[in-house]
Protein backbone atom coordinates (compact mmCIF):
# COMPACT_ATOMS: atom_id res chain seq x y z
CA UNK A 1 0.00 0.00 0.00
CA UNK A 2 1.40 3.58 -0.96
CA UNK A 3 2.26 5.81 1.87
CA UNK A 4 0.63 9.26 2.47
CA UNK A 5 3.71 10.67 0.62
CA UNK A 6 3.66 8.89 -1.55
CA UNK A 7 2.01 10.85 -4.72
CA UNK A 8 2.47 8.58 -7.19
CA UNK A 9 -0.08 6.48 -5.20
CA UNK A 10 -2.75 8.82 -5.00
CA UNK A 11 -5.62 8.04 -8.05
CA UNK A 12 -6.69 11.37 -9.12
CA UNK A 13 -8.69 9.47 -12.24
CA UNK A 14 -10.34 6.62 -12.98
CA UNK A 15 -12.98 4.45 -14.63
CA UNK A 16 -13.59 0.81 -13.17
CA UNK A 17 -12.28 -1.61 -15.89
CA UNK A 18 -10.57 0.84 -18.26
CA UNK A 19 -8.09 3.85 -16.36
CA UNK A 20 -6.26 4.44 -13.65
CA UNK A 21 -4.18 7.75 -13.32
CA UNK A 22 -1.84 8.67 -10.25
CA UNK A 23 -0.94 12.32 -9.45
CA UNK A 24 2.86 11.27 -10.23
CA UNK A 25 2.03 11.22 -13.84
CA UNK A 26 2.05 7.39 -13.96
CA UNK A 27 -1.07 5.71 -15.82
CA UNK A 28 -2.47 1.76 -16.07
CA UNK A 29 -4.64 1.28 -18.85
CA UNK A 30 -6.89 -1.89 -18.66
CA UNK A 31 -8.47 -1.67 -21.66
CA UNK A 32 -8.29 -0.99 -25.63
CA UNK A 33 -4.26 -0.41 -25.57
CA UNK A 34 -3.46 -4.07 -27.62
CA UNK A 35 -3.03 -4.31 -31.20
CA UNK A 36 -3.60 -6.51 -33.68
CA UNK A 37 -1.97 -6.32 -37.22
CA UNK A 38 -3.54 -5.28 -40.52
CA UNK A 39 -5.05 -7.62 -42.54
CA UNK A 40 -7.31 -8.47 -45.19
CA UNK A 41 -11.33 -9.48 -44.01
CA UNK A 42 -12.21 -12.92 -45.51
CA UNK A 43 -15.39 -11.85 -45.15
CA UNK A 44 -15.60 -7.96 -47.10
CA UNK A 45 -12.74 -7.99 -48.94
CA UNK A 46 -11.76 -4.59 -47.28
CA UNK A 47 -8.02 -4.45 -47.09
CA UNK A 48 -5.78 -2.61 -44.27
CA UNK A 49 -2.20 -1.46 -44.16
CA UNK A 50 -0.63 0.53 -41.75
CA UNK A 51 1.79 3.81 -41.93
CA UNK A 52 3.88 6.28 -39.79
CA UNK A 53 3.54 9.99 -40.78
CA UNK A 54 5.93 10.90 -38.24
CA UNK A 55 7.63 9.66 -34.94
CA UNK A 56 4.15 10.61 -33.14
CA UNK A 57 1.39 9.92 -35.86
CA UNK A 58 0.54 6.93 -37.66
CA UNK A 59 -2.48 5.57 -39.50
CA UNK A 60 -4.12 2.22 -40.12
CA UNK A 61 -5.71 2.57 -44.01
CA UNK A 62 -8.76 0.51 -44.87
CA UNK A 63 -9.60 -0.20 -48.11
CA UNK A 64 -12.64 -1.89 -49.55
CA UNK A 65 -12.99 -3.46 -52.78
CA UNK A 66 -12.31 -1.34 -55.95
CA UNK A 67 -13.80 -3.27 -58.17
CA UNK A 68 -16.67 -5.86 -59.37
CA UNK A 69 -18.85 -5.04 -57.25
CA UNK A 70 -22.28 -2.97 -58.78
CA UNK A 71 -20.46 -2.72 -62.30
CA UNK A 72 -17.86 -0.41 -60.90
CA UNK A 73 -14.55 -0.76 -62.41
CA UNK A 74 -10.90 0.15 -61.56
CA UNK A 75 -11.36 3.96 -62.21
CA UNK A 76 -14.26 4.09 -59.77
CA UNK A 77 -12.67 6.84 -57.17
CA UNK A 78 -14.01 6.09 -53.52
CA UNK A 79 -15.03 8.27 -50.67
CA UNK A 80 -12.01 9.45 -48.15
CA UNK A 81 -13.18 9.12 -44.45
CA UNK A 82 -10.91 10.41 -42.11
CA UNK A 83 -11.64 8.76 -38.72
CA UNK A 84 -10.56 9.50 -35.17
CA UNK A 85 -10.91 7.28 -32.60
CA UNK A 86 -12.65 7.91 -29.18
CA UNK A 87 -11.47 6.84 -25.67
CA UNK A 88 -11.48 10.66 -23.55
CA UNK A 89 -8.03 11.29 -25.13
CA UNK A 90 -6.47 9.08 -22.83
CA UNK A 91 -7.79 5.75 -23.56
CA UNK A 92 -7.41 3.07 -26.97
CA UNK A 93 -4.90 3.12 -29.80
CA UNK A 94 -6.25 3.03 -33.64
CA UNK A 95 -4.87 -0.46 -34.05
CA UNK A 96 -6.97 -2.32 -31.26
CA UNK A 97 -9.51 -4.76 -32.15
CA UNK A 98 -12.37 -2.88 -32.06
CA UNK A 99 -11.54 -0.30 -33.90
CA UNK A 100 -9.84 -2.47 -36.45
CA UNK A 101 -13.09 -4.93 -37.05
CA UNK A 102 -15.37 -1.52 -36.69
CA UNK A 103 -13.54 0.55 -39.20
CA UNK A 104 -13.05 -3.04 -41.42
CA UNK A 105 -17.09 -2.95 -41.24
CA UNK A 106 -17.53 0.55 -41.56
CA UNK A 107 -15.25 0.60 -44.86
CA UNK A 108 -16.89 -1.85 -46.39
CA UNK A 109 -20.88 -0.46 -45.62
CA UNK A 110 -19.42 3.22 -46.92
CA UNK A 111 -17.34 1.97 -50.11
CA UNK A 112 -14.94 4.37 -48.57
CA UNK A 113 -11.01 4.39 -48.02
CA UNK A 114 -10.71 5.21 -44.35
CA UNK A 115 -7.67 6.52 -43.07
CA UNK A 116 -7.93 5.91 -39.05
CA UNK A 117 -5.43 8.20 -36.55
CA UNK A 118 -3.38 6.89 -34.39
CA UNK A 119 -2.67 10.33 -31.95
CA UNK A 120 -0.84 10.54 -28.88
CA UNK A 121 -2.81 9.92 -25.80
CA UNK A 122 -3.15 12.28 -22.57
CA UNK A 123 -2.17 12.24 -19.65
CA UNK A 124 1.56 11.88 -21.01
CA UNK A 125 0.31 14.06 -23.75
CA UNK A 126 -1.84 16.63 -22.48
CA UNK A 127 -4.05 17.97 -25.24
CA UNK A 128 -3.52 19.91 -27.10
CA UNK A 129 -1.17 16.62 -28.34
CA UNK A 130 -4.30 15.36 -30.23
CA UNK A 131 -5.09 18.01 -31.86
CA UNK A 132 -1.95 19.10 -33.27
CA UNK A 133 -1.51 15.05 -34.25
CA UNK A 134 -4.56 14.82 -35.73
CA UNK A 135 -4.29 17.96 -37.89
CA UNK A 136 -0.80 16.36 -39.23
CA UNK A 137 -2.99 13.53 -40.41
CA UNK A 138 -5.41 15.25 -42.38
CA UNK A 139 -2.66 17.58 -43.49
CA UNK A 140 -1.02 14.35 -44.50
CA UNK A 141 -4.42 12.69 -46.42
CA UNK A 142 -4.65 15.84 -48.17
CA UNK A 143 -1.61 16.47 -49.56
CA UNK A 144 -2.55 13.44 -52.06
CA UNK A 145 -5.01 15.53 -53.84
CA UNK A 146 -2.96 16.02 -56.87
CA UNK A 147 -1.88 12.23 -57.57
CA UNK A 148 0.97 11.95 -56.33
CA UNK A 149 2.30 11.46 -52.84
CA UNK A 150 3.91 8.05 -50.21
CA UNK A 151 0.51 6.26 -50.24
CA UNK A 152 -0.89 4.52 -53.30
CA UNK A 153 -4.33 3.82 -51.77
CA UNK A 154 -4.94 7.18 -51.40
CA UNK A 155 -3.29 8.71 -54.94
CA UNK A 156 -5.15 5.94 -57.21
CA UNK A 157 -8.55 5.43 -54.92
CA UNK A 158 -9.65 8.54 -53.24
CA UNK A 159 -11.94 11.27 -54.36
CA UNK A 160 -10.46 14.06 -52.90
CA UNK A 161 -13.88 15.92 -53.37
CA UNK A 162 -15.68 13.65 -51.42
CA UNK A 163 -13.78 13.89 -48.15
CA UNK A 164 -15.52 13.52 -44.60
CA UNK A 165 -14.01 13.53 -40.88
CA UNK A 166 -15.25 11.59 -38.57
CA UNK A 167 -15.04 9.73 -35.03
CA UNK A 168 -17.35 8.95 -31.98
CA UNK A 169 -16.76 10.31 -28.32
CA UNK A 170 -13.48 12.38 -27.93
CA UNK A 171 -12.96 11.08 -32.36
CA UNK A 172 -16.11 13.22 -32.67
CA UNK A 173 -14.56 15.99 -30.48
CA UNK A 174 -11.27 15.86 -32.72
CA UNK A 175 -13.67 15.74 -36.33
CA UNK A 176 -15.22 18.77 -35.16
CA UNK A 177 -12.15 20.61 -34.33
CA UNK A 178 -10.07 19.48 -36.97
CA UNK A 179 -13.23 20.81 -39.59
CA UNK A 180 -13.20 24.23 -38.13
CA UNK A 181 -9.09 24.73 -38.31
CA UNK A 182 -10.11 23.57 -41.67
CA UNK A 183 -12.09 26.32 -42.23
CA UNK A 184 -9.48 28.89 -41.01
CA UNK A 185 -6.56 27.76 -42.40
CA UNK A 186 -7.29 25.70 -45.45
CA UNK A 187 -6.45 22.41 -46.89
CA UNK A 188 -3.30 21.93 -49.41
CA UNK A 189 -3.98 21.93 -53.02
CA UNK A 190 -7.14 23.22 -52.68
CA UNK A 191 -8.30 20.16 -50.90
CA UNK A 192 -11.68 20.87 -48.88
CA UNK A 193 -13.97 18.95 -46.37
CA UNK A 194 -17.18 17.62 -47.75
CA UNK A 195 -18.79 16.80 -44.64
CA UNK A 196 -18.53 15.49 -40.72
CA UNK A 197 -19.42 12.87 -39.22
CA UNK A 198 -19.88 13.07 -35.26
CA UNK A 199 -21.13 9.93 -33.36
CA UNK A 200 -21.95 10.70 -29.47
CA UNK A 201 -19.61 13.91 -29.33
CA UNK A 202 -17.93 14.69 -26.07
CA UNK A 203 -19.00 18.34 -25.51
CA UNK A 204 -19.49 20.01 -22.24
CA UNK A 205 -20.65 23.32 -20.74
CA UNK A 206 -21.94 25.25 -18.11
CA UNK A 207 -25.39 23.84 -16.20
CA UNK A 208 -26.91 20.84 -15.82
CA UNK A 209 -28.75 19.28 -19.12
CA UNK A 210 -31.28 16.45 -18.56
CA UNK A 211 -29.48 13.70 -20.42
CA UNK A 212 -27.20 13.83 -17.65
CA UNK A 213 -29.67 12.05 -15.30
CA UNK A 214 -29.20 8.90 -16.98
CA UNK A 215 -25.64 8.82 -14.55
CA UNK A 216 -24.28 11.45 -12.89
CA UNK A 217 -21.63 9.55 -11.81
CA UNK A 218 -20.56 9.06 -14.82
CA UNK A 219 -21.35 12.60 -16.13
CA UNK A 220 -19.45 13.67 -12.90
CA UNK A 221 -16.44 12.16 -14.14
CA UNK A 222 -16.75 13.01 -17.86
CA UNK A 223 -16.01 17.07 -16.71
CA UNK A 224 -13.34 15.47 -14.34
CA UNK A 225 -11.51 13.75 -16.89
CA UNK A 226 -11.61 16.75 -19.37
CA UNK A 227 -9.34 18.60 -16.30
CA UNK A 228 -7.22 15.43 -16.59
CA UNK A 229 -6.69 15.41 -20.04
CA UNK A 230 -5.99 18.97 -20.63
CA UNK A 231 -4.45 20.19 -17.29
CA UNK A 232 -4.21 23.83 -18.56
CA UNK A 233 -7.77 24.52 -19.86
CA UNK A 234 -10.13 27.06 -18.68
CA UNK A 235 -13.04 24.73 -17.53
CA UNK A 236 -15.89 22.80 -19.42
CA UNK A 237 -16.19 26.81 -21.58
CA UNK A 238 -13.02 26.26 -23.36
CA UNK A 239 -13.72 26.15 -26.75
CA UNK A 240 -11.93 23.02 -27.13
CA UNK A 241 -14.88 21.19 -25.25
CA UNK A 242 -17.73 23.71 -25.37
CA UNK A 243 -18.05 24.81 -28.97
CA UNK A 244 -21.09 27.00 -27.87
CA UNK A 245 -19.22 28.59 -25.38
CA UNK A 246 -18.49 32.31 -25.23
CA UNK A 247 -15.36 33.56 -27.06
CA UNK A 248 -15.47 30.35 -29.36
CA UNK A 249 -14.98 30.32 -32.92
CA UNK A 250 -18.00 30.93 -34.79
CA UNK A 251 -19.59 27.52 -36.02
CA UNK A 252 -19.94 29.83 -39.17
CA UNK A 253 -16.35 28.42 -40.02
CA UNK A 254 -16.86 25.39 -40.00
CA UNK A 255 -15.38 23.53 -43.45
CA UNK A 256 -17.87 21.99 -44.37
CA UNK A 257 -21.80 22.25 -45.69
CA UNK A 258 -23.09 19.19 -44.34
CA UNK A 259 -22.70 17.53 -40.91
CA UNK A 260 -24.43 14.42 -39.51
CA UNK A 261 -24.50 14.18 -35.62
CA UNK A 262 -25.38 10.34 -34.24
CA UNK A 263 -26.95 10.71 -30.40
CA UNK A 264 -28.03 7.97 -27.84
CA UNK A 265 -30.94 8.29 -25.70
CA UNK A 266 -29.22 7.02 -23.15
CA UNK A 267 -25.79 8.93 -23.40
CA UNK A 268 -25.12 11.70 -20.47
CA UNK A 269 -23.83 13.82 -22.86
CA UNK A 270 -26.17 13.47 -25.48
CA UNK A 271 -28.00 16.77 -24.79
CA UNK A 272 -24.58 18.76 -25.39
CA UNK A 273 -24.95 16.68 -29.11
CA UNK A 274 -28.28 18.67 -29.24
CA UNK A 275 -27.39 22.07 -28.68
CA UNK A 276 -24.44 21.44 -30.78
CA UNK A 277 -26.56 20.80 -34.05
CA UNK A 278 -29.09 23.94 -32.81
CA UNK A 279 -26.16 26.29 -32.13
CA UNK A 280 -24.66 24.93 -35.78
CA UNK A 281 -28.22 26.10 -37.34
CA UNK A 282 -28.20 29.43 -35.28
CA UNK A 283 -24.53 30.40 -36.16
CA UNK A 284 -24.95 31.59 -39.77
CA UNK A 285 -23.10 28.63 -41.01
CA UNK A 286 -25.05 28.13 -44.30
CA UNK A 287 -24.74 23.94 -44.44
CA UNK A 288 -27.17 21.11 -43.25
CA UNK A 289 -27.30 19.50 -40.39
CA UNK A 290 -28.93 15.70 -40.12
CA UNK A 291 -29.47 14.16 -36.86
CA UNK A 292 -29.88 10.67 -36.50
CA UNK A 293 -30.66 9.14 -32.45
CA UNK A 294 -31.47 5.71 -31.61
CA UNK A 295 -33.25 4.49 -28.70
CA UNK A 296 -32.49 2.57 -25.43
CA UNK A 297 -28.85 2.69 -25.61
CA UNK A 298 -26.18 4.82 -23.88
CA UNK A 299 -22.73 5.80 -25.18
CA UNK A 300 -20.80 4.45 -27.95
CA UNK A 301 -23.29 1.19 -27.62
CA UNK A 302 -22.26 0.24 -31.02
CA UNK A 303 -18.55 -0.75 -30.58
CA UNK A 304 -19.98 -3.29 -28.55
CA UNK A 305 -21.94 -4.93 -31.29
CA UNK A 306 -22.12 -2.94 -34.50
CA UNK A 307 -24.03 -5.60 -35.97
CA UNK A 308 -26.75 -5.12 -33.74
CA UNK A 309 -29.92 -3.55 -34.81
CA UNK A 310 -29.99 0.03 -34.12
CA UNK A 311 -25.87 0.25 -34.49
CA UNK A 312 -26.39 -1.16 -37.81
CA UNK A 313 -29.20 2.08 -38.71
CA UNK A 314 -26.37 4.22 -37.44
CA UNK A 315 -24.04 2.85 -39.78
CA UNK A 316 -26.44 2.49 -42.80
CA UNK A 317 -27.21 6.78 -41.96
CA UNK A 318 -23.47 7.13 -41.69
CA UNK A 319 -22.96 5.17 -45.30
CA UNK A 320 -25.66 7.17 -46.74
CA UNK A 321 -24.30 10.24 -45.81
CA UNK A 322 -21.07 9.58 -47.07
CA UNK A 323 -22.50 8.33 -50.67
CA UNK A 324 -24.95 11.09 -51.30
């Protein structure tokens, strides 16, 4: 047992089963950090590969068939899905299991190349590690735009004028940060973002919101973990976390002119979801917003079985999205 002085002892974080941080800085993840290798599905056909951008970013690529299949042949150019993966910033890597067979599945129901982010992780990254990661990778994706560039997938397959971000949880969190830096700074070549994708994003904000009832213990420790994660923000109003907070960037920026925001009924934070798609249609931003929220199930419910019922709906409104 640690001694009172001892403060690399003391748990200052934690969720049962997953995390466990200590005020020393030292961390014991129980969940999501084990990888397993790319590989082709036996089952899709949707192909993966993996590749390092730089000493702190990498990416697992998925690729679904590119031909034979509804007459399309080999010049048929396929949907770009940039994908971020959730976990509170401090929780998963890109290349564990879940994500792999999710993102295998999800490649193969969008006809889409996805390009999945493997970021640095807080605490021993506090954000904004993520961000700036994340931004290299879509910096990275886009720089393929004119045919030529490291990865073939991307310079034969993708249609750089179809290109979507996307992630669930914190992934959402990074999609929608990573499409508004977008919109003030630009993509290379020209490149721009079609649309996002944001599945149960992890917004906060000042008050209480109903949704929150559904566990307040657990909506207790979603604002405590944001203070973990990012030891220097300002509170649950940084714009980081509260994009309807005051002094944020107008949603007007955002790079895109669709978005499509995925909510649980029973996910605490699925109210801050809500007044993220009304303060998007109140902003100015001149785009379309789709909402799509399933019943009886709480947060992230469909990495748990995405071939369940309602996580398949998600999907199929996720595919259609994409496609349109």
């Amino acid at each position: 047992m640690a001694g009172s002085g001892d403060i690399d002892g003391e748990v200052v974080f934690e969720v049962e089963h997953c995390i466990r941080i200590f005020k020393g800085g030292r961390v014991e993840r129980y969940f999501g950090s084990d990888s397993v290798p790319a590989s082709t599905d036996a089952a899709t056909g949707v192909a993966s590969k993996d590749r390092a951008i730089s000493p702190d970013v990498s990416v697992r690529l998925y690729l679904p068939p590119v031909a034979g299949v509804s007459g399309e042949g080999e010049g048929k150019k396929l949907p770009l899905l940039i994908y971020f993966h959730g976990g509170g910033f401090c929780l998963h890597t890109a290349f564990n299991f879940v994500f792999h067979a999710y993102l295998t599945s999800l490649a193969a129901r969008t006809r889409a190349i996805v390009v999945s982010v493997e970021y640095r992780l807080a605490p021993e990254h506090p954000l904004p590690a993520a961000y700036e990661d994340s931004w290299q990778a879509v910096l990275w994706a886009a720089s393929h735009a004119p045919g030529a560039g490291e990865e073939t997938w991307l310079t034969d397959h993708a249609d750089f004028s179809r290109v979507y971000l996307a992630g669930e949880s914190a992934g959402a969190n990074i999609a929608h940060n990573m499409a508004m830096r977008a919109g003030a700074e630009g993509l290379p070549h020209g490149g721009r973002v079609n649309g996002v994708v944001l599945v149960h994003p992890y917004f906060l904000g000042r008050g209480k919101v109903p949704s929150e009832d559904w566990d307040p213990a657990m909506a207790e420790n979603v604002v405590k973990m944001w203070s973990v994660v990012c030891p220097a923000t300002t509170g649950v109003d940084d714009p980081w976390i509260n994009p309807l907070a005051d002094g944020a960037p107008g949603l007007e920026g955002l790079a895109c002119g669709r978005v499509l925001v995925c909510l649980a009924e029973k996910d605490v934070i699925r109210d801050r979801g809500r007044a993220y798609c009304e303060g998007l249609k109140a902003s100015g931003w001149a785009g379309e917003v789709e909402v799509v929220e399933v019943a009886g199930h709480g947060h992230c419910f469909h990495l748990m079985d995405f071939n369940g019922d309602e996580a398949v709906r998600q999907d199929d409104a996720i595919a259609e999205f994409v496609n349109r």
